[in-house]
Protein backbone atom coordinates (compact mmCIF):
# COMPACT_ATOMS: atom_id res chain seq x y z
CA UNK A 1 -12.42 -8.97 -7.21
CA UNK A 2 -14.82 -7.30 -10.01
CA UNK A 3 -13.10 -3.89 -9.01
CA UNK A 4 -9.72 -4.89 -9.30
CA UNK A 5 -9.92 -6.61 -12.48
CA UNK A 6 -11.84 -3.33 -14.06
CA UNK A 7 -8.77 -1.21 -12.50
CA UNK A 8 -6.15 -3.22 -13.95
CA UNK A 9 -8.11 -3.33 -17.56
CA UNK A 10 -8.50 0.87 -17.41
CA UNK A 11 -5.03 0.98 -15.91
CA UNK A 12 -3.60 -1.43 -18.56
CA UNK A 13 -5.41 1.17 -21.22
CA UNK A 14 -4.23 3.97 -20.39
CA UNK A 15 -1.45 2.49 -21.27
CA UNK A 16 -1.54 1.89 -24.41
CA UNK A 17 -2.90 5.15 -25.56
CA UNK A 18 0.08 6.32 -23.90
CA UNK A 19 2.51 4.01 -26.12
CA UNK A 20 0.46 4.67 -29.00
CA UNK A 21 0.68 8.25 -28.83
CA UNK A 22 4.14 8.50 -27.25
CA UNK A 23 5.61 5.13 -29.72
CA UNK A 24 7.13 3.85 -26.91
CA UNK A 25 7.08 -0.04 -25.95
CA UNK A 26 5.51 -1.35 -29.11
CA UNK A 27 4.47 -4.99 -28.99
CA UNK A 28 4.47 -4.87 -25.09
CA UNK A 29 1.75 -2.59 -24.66
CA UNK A 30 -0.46 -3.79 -27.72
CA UNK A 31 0.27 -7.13 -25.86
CA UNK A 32 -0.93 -5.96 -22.21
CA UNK A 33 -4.34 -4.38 -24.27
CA UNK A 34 -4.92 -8.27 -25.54
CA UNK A 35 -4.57 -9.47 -21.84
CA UNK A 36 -7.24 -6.85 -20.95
CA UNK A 37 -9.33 -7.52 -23.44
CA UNK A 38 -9.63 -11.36 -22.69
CA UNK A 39 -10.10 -10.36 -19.08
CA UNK A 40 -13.06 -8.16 -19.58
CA UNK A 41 -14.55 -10.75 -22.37
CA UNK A 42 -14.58 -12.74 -19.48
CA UNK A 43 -16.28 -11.16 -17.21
CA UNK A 44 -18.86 -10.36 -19.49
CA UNK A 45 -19.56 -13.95 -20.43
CA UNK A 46 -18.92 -15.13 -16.84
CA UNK A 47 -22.01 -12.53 -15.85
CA UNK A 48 -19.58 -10.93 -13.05
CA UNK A 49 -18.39 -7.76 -14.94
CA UNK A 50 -21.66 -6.65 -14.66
CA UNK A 51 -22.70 -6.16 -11.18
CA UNK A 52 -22.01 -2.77 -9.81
């Protein structure tokens, strides 16, 4: 589960460099980077994100 969750937060930044550089989607992206964010927070204070 720790491997899907860190694809969908690299996948979900990519992204948003992508909208950022290309202006495209606006809010939506910046919005998708907040849901990643919270994710990986998460993980990190859930102790799971860490384990490799």
């Amino acid at each position: 589960m720790g491997g899907l969750i860190w694809s969908l937060i690299v996948i979900l930044f990519v992204l948003w460099v992508i909208g950022l550089v290309a202006h495209i989607g606006g809010g939506l992206i910046h919005l998708l980077l907040v849901i990643a964010l919270v994710l990986f927070v998460f993980n990190l204070l859930t102790g799971r994100g860490a384990r490799v």
